[in-house]
Protein backbone atom coordinates (compact mmCIF):
# COMPACT_ATOMS: atom_id res chain seq x y z
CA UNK A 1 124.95 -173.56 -63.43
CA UNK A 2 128.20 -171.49 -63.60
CA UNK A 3 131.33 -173.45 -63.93
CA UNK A 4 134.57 -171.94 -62.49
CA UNK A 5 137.90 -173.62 -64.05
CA UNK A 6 141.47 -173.01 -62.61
CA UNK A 7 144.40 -174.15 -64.85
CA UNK A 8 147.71 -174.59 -62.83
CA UNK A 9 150.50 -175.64 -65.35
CA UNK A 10 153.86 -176.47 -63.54
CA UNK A 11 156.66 -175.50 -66.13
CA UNK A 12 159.69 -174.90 -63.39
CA UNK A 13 160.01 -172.24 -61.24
CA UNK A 14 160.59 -169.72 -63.42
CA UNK A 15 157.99 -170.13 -65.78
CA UNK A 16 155.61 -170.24 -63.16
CA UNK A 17 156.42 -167.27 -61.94
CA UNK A 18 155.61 -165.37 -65.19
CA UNK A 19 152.32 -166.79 -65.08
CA UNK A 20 151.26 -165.79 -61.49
CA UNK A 21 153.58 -162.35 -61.44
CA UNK A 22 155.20 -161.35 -58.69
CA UNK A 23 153.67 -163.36 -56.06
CA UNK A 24 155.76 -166.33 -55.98
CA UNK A 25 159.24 -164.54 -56.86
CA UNK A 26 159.95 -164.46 -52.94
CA UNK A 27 159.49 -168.27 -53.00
CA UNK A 28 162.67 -168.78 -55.62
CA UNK A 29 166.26 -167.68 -55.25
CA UNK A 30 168.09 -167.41 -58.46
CA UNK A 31 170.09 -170.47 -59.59
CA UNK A 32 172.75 -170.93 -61.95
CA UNK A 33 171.92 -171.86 -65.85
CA UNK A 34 171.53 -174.86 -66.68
CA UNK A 35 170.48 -176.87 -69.91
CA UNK A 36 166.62 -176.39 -70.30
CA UNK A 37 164.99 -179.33 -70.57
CA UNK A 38 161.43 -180.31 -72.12
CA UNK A 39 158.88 -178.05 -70.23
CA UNK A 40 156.30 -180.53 -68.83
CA UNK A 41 153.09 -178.92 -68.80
CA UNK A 42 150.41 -180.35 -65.93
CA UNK A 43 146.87 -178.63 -66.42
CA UNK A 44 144.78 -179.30 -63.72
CA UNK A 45 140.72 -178.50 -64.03
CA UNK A 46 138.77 -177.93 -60.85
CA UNK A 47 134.90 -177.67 -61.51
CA UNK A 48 132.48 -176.04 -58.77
CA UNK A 49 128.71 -175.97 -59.80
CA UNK A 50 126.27 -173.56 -57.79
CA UNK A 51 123.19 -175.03 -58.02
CA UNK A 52 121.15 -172.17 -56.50
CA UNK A 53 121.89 -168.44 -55.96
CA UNK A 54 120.29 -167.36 -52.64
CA UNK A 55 118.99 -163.57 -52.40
CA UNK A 56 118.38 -162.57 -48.57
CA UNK A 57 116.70 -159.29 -48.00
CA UNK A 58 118.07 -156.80 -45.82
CA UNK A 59 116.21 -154.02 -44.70
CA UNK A 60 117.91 -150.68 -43.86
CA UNK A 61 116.89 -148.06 -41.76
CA UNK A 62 118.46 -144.60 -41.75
CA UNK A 63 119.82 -143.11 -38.97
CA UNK A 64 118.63 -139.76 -39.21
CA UNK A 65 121.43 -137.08 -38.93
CA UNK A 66 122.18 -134.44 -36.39
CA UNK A 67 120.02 -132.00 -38.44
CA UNK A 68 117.00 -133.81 -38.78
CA UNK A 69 116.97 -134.54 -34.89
CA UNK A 70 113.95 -132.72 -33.63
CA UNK A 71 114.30 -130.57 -30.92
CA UNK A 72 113.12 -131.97 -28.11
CA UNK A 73 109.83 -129.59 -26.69
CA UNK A 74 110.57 -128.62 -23.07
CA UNK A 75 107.71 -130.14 -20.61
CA UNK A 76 106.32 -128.07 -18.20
CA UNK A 77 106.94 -128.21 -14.56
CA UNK A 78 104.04 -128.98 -12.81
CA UNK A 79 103.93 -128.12 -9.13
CA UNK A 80 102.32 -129.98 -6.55
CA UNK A 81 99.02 -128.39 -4.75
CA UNK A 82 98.68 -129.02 -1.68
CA UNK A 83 96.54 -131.08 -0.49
CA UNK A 84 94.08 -129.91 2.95
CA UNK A 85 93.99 -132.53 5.23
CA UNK A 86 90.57 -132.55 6.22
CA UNK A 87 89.58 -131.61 9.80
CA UNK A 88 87.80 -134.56 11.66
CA UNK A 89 85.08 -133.49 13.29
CA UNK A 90 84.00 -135.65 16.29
CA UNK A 91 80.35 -136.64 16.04
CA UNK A 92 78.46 -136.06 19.11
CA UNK A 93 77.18 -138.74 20.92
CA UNK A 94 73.09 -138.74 21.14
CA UNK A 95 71.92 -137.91 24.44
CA UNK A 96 69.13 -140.63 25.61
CA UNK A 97 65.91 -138.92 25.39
CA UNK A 98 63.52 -140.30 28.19
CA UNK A 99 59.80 -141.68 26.79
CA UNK A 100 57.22 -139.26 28.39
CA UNK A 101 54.98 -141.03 30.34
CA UNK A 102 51.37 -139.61 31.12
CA UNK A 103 50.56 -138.86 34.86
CA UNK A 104 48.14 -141.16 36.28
CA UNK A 105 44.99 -140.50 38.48
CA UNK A 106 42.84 -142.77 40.68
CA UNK A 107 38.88 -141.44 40.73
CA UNK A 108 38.27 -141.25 44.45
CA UNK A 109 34.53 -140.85 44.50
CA UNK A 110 32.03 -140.64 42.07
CA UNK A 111 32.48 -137.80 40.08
CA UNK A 112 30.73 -136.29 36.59
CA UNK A 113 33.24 -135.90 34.07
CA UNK A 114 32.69 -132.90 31.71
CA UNK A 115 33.48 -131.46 28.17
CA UNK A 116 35.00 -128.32 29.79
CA UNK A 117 37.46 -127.12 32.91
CA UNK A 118 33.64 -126.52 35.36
CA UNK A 119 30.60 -127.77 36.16
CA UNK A 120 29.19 -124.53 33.71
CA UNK A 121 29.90 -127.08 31.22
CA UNK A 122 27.77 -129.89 29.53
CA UNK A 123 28.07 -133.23 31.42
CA UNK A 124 29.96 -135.89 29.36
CA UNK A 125 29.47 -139.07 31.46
CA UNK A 126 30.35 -140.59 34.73
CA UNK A 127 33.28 -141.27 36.40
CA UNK A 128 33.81 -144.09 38.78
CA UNK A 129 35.38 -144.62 42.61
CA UNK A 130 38.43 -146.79 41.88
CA UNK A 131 39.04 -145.79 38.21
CA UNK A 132 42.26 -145.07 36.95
CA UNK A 133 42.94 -142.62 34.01
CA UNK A 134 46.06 -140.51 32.58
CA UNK A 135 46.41 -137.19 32.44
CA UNK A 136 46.61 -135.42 29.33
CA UNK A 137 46.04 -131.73 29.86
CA UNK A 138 45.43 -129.14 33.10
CA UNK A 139 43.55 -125.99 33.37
CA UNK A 140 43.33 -123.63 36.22
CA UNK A 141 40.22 -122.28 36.37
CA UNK A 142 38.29 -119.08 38.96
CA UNK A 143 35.57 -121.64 40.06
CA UNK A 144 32.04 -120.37 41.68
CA UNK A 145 31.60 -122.59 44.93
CA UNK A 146 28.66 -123.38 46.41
CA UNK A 147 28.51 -120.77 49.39
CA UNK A 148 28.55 -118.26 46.64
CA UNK A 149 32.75 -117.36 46.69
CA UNK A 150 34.92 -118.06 43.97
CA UNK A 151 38.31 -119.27 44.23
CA UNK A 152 41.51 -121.09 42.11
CA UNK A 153 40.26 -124.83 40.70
CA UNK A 154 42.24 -127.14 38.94
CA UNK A 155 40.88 -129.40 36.64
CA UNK A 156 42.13 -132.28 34.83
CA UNK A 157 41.75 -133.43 31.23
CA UNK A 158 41.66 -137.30 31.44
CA UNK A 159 41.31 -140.59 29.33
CA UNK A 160 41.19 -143.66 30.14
CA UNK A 161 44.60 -145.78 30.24
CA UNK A 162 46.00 -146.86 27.23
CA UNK A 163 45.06 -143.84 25.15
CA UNK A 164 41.20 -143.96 25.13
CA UNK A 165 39.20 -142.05 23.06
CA UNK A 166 36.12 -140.55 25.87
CA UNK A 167 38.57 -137.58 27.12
CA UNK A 168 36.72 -135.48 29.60
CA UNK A 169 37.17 -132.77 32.66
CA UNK A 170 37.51 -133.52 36.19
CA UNK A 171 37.78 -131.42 39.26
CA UNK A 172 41.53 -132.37 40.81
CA UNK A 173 39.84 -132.62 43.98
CA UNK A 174 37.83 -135.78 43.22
CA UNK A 175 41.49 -137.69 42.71
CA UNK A 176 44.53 -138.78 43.65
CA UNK A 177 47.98 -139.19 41.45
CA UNK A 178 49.75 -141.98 41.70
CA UNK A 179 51.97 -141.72 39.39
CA UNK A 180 53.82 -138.75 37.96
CA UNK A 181 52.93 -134.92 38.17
CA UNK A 182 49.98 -133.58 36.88
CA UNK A 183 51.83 -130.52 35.79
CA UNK A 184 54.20 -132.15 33.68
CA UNK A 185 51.36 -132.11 30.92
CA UNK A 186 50.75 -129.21 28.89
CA UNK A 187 48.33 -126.73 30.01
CA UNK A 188 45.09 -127.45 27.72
CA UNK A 189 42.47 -125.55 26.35
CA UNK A 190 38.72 -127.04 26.33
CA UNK A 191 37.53 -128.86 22.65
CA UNK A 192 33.57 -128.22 23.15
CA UNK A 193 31.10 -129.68 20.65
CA UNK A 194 29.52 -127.45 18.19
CA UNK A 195 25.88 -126.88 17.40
CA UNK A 196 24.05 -125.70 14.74
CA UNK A 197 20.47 -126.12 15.87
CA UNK A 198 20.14 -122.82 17.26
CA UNK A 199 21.17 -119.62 17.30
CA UNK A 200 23.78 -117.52 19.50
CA UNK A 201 21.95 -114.92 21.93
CA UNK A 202 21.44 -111.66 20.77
CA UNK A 203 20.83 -107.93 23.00
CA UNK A 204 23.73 -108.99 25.27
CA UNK A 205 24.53 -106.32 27.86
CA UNK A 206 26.97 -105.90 30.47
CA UNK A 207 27.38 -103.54 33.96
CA UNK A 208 29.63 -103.27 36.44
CA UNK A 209 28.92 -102.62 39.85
CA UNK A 210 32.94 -101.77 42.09
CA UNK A 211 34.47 -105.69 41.25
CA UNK A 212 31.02 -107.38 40.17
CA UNK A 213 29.91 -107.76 36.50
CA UNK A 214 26.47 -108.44 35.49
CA UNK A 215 25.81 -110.19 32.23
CA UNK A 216 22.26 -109.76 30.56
CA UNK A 217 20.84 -111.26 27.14
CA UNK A 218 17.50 -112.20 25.57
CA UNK A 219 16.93 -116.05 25.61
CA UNK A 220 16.68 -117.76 22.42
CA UNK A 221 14.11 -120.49 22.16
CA UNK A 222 14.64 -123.94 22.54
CA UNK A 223 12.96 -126.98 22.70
CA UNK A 224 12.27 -128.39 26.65
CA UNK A 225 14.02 -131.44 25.58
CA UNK A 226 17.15 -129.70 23.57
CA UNK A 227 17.87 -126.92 26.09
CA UNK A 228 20.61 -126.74 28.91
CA UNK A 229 20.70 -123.12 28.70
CA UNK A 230 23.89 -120.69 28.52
CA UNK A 231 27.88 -120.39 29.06
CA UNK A 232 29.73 -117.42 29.67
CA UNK A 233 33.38 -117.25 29.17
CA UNK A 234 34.48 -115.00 30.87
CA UNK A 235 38.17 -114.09 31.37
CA UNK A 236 38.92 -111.86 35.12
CA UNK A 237 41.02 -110.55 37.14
CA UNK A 238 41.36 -112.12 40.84
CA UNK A 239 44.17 -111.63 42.95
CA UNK A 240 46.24 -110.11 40.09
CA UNK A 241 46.21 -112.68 38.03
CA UNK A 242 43.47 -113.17 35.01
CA UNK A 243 41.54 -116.34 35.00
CA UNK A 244 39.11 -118.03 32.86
CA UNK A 245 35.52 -118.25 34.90
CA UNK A 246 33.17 -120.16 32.80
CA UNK A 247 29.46 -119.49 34.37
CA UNK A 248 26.80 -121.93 33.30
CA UNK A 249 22.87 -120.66 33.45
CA UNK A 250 20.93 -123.69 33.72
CA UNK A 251 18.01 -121.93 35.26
CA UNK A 252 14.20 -121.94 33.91
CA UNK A 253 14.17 -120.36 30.45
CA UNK A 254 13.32 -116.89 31.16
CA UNK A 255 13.11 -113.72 28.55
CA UNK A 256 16.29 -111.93 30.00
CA UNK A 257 18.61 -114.71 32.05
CA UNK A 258 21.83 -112.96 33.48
CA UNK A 259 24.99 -113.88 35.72
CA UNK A 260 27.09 -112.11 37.63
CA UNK A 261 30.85 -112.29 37.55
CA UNK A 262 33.60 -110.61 39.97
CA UNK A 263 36.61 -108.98 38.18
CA UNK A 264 39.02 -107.17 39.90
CA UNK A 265 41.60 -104.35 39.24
CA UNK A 266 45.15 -105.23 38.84
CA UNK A 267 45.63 -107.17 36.06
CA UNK A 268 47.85 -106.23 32.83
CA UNK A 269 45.43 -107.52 30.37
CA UNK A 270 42.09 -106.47 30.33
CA UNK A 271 39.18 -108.79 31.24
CA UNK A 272 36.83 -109.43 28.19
CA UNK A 273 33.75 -112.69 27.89
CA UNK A 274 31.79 -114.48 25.18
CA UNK A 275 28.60 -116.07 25.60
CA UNK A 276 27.02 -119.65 23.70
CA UNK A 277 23.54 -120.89 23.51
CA UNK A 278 23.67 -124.28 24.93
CA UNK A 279 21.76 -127.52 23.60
CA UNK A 280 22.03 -131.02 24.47
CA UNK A 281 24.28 -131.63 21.27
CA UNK A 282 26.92 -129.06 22.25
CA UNK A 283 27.48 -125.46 21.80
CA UNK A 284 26.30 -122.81 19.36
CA UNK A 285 28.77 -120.14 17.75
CA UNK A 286 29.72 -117.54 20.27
CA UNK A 287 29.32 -113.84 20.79
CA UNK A 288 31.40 -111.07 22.29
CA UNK A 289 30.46 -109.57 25.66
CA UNK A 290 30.60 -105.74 26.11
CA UNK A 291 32.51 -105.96 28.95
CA UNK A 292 32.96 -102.51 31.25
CA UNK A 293 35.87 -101.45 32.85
CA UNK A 294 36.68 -99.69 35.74
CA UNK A 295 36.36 -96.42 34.35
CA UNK A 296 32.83 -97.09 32.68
């Protein structure tokens, strides 16, 4: 506890004075003497206890000076790119592509429908007046008629409708369409079923005689019950245009069977023929025909 202690004594206004100095002198104006009486003395005693000293801390923070400012770094200017604007392309609108839709035939007579573009080839089975098939494939053919001329065919590759699976040959002749155009389906190349029973025929020859062909080769054995005899593929040239002439020799099985073919000049390509053995099962591997031209 710290005790502070003031002591005022009041001896007259000019001993007061002495004891504070100078600051009271402006408060008295001189007066005359007079007898001094007994100085009175008053001491007065004014105690002030602290009980408790309070420390509060203060926290300083320099202020850093002009020199010890750091130099600010200059930033860098950063320039815009520019941005493309995209070009919109316009997206096309998709054109409706119609569904194709198969030709359709009605069978107009009885007819035999076969596994090639001619009646040279193997019979497949029949087909009926009245029935109606689509049309899956065409061939144009140089057909052998019955009075012995030859002329254009065209023949039809058919199923039944609804996408059967027994697709065979018909003459055009022996329908009617009723629906569609036969040549709207692709022009189609015969499928034939192959053979390995027997063998191809061998010592084939071939002469021409002006715009006939004849085609000559050994016969190759065959059971009575197996054989349907030969096919010659023959490619010509009629009216200056070539055409496939298939030529079927269903004969009697003789030592040297032959055919004979017309082929005529005119044609860009050359005329050429292969020839099959031919059993009830289908058709053996093939063999090139030595086919003459004009200047053989």
């Amino acid at each position: 506890m710290i005790t502070l202690t003031v002591i005022r004594k009041r001896i007259g206004c000019g001993a007061f004075m002495a004891a504070v100095t100078l600051l009271t002198s402006a408060a008295c104006s001189p007066q005359p003497a007079a007898p001094t009486p007994t100085a009175a003395v008053e001491t007065v005693i004014h105690t002030v206890e602290v009980t408790r000293v309070v420390e509060m801390p203060v926290t300083v923070t320099p202020q850093p000076t002009s020199a010890e400012s750091p130099t600010p770094t200059e930033s860098p200017t950063i320039t815009a790119t520019p941005t493309e604007t995209p070009t919109i392309t316009a997206t096309p609108t998709p054109t409706h592509t119609p569904t194709y839709s198969a030709p359709r035939i009605r069978v107009l007579m009885w007819s035999q429908c076969r596994y090639g573009p001619g009646v040279g080839y193997l019979y497949e089975y029949d087909l009926f007046e009245g029935n109606l098939m689509e049309v899956i494939g065409w061939q144009e053919i140089l057909a052998h008629k019955q009075d012995d001329t030859w002329e254009p065919s065209i023949w039809l590759y058919v199923r039944a409708l609804g996408g059967g699976i027994n697709i065979c040959w018909v003459n055009s002749n022996l329908v009617e369409v009723y629906q569609g155009d036969i040549f709207d389906a692709p022009r189609y190349t015969a499928r034939m079923p192959f053979s390995q029973l027997y063998k191809p025929p061998v010592a084939v020859e071939a002469w021409r005689e002006g715009n006939n062909v004849t085609v000559m080769w050994s016969s190759v054995w065959m059971t009575e019950d197996d054989y349907r005899g030969y096919l010659v593929e023959a490619w010509v040239c009629h009216g200056g245009q070539l055409y496939l002439a298939p030529v079927g020799y269903k004969d009697v099985n003789i030592a040297n069977p032959a055919v004979v073919i017309p082929d005529e000049p005119g044609c860009s390509e050359p005329s050429n023929a292969r020839l099959y053995t031919v059993e009830k099962h289908g058709y053996t591997q093939w063999i090139r025909v030595p086919w003459p031209g004009f200047d053989d």
